[in-house]
N, C-alpha and C. Protein backbone atom coordinates (compact mmCIF):
# COMPACT_ATOMS: atom_id res chain seq x y z
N UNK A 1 125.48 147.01 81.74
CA UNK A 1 125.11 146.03 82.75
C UNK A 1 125.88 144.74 82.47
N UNK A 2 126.51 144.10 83.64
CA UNK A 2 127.85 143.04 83.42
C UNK A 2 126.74 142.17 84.09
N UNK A 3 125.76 141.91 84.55
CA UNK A 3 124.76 140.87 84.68
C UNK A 3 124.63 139.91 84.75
N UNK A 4 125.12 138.15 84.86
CA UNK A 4 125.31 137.30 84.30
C UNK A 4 123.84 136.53 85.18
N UNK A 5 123.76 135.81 84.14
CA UNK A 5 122.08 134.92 84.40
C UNK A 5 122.10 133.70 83.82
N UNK A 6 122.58 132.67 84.47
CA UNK A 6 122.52 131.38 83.89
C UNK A 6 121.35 130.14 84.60
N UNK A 7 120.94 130.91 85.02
CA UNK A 7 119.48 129.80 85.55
C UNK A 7 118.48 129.75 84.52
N UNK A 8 117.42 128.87 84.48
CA UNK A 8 116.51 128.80 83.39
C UNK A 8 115.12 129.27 84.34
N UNK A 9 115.08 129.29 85.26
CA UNK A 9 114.11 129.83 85.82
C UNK A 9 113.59 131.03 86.66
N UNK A 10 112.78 131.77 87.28
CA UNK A 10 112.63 132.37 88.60
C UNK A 10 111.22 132.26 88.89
N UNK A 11 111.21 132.78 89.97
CA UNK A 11 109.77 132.05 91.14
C UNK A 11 108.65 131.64 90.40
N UNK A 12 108.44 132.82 89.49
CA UNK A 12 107.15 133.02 89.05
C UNK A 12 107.15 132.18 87.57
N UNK A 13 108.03 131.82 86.88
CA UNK A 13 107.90 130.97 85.56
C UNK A 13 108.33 129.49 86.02
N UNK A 14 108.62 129.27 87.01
CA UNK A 14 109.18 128.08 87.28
C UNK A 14 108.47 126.83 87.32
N UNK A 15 106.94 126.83 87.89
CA UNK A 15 105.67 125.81 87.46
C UNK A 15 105.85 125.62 85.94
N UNK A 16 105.31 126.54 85.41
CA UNK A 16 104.93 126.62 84.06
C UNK A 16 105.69 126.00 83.10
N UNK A 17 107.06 126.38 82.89
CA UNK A 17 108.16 126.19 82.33
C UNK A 17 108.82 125.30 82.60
N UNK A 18 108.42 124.52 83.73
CA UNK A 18 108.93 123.05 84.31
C UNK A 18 108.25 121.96 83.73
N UNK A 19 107.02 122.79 83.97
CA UNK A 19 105.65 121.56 83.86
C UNK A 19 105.73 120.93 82.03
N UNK A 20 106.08 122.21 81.27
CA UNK A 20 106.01 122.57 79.57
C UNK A 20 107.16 121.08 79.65
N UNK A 21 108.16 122.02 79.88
CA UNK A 21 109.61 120.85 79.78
C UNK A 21 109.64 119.79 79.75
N UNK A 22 108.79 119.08 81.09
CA UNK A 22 108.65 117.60 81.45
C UNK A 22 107.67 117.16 80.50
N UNK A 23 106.74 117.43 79.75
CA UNK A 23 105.68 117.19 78.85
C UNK A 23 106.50 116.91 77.28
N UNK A 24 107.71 117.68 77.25
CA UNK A 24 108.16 117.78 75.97
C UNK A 24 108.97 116.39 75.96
N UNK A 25 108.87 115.20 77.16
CA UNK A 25 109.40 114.04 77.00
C UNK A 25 108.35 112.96 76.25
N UNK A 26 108.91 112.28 75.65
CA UNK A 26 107.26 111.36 75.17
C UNK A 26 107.07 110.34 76.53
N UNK A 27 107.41 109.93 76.94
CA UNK A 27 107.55 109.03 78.19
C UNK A 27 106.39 109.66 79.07
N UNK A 28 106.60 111.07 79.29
CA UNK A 28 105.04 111.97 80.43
C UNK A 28 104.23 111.86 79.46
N UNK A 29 104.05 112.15 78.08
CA UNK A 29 103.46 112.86 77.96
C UNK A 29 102.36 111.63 77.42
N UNK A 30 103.04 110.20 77.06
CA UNK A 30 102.37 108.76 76.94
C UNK A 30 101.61 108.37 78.04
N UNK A 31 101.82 108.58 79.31
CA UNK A 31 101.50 108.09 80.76
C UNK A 31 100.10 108.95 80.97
N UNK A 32 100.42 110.46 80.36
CA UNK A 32 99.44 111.11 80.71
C UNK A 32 98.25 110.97 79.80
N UNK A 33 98.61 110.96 78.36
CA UNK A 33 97.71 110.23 78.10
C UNK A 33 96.71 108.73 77.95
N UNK A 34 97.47 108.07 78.57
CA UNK A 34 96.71 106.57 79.66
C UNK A 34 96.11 107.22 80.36
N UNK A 35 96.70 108.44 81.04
CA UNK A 35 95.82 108.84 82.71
C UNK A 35 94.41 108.94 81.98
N UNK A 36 94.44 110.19 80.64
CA UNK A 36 93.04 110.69 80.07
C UNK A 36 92.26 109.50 79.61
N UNK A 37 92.68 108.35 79.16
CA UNK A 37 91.91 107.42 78.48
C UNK A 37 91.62 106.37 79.55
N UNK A 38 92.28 106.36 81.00
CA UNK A 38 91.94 105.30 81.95
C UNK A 38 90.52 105.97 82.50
N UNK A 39 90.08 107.21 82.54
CA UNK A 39 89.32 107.55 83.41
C UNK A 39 88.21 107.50 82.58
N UNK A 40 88.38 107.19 81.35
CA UNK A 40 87.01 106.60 80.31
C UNK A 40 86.49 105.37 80.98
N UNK A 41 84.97 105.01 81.75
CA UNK A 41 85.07 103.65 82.32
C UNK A 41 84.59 102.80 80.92
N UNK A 42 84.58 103.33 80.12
CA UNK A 42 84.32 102.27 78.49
C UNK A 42 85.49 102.32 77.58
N UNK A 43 86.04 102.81 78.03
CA UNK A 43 88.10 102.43 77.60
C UNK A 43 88.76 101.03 78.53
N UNK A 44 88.66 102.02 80.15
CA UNK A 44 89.42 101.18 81.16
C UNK A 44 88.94 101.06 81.89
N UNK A 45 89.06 99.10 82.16
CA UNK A 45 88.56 98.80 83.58
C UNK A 45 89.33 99.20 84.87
N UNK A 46 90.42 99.94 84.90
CA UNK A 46 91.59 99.58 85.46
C UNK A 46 91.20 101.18 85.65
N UNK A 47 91.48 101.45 87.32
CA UNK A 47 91.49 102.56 88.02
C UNK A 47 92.46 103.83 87.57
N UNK A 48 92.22 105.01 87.35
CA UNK A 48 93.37 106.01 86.97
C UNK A 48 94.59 105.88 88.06
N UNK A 49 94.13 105.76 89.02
CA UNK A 49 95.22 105.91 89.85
C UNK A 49 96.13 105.19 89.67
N UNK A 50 96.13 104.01 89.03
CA UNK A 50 97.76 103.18 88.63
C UNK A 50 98.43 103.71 87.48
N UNK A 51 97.99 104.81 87.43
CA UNK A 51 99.37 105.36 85.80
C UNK A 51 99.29 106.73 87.02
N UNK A 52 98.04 107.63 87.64
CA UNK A 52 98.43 108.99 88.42
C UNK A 52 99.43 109.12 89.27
N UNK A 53 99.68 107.73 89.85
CA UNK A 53 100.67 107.50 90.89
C UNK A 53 101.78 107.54 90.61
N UNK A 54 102.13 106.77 89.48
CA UNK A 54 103.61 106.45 88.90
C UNK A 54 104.00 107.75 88.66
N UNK A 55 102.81 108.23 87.68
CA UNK A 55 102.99 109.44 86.76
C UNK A 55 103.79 111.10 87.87
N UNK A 56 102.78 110.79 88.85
CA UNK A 56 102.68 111.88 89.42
C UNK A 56 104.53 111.83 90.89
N UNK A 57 104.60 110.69 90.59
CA UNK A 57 106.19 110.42 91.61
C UNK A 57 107.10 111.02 90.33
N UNK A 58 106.99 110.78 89.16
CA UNK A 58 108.22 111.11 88.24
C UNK A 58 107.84 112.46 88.02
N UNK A 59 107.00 113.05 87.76
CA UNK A 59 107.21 114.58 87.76
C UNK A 59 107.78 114.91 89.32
N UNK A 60 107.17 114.66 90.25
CA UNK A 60 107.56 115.77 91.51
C UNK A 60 109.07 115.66 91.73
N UNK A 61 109.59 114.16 91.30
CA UNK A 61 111.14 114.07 91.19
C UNK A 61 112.12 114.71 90.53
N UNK A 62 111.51 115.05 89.15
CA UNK A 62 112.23 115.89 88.50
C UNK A 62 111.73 117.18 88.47
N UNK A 63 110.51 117.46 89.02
CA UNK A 63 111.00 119.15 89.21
C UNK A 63 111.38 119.28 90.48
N UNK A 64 111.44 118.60 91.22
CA UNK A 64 112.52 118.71 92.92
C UNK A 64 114.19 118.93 92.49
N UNK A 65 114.30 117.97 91.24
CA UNK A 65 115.66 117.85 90.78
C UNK A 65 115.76 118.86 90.01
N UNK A 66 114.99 119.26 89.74
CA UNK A 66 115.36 120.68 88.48
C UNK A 66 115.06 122.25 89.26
N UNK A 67 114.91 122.14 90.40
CA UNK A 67 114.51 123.27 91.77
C UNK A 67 115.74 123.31 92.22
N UNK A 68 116.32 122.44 92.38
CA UNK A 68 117.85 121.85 93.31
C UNK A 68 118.67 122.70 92.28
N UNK A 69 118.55 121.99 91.12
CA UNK A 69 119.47 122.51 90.31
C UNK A 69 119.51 123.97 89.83
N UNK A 70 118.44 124.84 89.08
CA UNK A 70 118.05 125.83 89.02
C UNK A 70 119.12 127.05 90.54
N UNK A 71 118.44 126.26 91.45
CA UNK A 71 118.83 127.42 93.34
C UNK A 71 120.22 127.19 93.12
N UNK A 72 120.84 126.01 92.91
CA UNK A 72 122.44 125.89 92.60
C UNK A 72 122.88 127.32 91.29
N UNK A 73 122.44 127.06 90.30
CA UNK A 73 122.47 128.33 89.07
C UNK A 73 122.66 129.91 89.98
N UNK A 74 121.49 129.88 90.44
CA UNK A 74 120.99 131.39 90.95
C UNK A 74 122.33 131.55 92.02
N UNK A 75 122.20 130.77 92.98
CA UNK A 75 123.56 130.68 94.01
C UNK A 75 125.05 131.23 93.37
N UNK A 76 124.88 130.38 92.24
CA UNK A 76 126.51 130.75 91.52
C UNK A 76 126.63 132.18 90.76
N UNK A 77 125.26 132.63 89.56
CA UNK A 77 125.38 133.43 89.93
C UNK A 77 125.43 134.89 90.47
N UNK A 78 125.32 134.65 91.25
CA UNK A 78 125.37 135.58 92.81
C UNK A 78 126.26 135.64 92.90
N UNK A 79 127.16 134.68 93.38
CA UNK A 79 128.70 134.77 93.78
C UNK A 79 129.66 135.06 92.46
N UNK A 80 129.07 135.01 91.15
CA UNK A 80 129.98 135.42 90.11
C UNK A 80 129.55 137.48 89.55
N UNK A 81 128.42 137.66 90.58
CA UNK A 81 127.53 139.02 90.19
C UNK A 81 128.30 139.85 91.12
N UNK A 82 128.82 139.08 92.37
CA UNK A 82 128.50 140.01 93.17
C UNK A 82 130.25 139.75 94.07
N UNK A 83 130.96 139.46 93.23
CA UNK A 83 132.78 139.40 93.35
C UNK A 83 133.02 140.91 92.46
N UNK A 84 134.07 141.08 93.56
CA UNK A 84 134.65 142.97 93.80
C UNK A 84 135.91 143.06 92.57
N UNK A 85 135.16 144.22 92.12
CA UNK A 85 136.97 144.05 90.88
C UNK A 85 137.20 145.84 91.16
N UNK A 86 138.09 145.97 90.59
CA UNK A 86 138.52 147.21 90.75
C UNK A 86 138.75 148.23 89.63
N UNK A 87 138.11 149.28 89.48
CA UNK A 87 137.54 150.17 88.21
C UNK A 87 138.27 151.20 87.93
N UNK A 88 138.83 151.85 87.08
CA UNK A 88 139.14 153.37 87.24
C UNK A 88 137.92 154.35 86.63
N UNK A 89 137.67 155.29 87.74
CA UNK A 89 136.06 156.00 87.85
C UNK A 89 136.95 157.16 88.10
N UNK A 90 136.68 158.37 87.41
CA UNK A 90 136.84 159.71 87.60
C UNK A 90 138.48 159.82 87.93
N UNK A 91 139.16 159.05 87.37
CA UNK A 91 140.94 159.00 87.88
C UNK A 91 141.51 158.27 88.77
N UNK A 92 140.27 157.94 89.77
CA UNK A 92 140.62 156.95 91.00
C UNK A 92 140.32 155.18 90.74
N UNK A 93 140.83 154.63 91.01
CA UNK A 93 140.31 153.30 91.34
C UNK A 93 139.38 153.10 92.67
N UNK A 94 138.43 152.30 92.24
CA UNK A 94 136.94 152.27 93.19
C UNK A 94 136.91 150.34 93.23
N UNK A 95 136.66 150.20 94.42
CA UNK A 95 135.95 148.81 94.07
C UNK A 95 134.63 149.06 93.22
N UNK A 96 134.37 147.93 92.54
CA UNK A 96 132.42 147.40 92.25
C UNK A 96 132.78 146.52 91.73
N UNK A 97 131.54 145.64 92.54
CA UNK A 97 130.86 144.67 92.31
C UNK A 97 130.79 144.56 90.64
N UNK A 98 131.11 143.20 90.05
CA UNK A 98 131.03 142.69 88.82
C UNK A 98 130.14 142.84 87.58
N UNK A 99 128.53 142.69 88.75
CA UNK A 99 127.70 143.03 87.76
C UNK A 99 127.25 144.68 87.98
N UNK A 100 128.53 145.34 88.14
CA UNK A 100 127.78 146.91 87.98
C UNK A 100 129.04 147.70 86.96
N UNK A 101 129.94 146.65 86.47
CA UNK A 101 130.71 146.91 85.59
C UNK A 101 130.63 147.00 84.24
N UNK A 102 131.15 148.44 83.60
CA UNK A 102 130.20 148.79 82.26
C UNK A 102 131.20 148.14 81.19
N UNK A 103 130.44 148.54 79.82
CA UNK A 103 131.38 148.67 78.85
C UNK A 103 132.32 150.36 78.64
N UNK A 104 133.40 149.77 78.64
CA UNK A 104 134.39 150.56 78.39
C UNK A 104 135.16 151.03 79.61
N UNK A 105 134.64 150.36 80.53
CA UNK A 105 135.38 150.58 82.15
C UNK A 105 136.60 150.01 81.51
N UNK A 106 137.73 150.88 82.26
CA UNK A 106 139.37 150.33 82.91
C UNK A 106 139.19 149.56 83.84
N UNK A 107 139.83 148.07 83.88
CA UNK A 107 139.57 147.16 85.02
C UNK A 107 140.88 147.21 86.18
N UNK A 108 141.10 147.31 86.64
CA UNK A 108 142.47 147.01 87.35
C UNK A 108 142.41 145.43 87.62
N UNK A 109 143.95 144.71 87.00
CA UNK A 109 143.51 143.05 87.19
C UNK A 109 145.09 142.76 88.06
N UNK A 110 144.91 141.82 88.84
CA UNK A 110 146.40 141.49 89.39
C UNK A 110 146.61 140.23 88.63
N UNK A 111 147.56 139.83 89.23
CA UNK A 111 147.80 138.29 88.67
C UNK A 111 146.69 137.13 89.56
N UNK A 112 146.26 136.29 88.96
CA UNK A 112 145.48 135.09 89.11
C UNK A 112 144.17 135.70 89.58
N UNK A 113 143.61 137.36 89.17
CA UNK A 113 142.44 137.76 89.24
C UNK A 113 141.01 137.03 88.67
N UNK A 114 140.16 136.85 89.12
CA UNK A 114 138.76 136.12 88.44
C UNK A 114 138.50 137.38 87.37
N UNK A 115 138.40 136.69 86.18
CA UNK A 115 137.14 137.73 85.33
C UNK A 115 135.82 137.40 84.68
N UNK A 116 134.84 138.11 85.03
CA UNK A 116 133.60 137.09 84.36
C UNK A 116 132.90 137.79 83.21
């Protein structure tokens, strides 16, 4: 399997593994704990919502920005999975697709061919 996978995410780990990430900054993970200690009313006089607000615009920004980026990954590749090279299979040359190219395949390459 010639496979290539350079995204850090897919559908289903992408909350989780976003959410982990952004926490592993001290900057969230300081804010969030103000959020836990504002909603003590014998800590803070001062409403949660002035650290939830801030707090909660800088996460949705960067996992919007890290969604963007990630669909860019998956996009590319696709287009690096799924570019035609040319094989020798049973004596003949065959097109396939990149990522269905084994080990120990004969490639046929021209000049200024892509290889991935």
């Amino acid at each position: 399997n010639n496979h290539i996978s350079t995204s850090k995410y897919n559908i289903i780990t992408f909350l989780p593994k976003n959410l982990f990430e952004q926490f592993q900054r001290l900057a969230n993970t300081y804010f969030l704990g103000l959020l836990v200690l504002q909603m003590l009313p014998v800590v803070s006089s001062l409403t949660p919502f002035t650290t939830f607000i801030p707090l909660l615009a800088v996460l949705l920004l960067s996992v919007f920005k890290d969604a963007c980026d990630d669909y860019q990954r998956h996009r590319s590749d696709d287009q690096v999975n799924n570019r035609l090279s040319y094989v020798l299979r049973n004596g003949q040359i065959v097109e396939e697709k990149w990522h269905k190219v084994a080990v120990g395949d004969i490639i046929l390459l021209k000049n200024n061919d892509y290889i991935a």
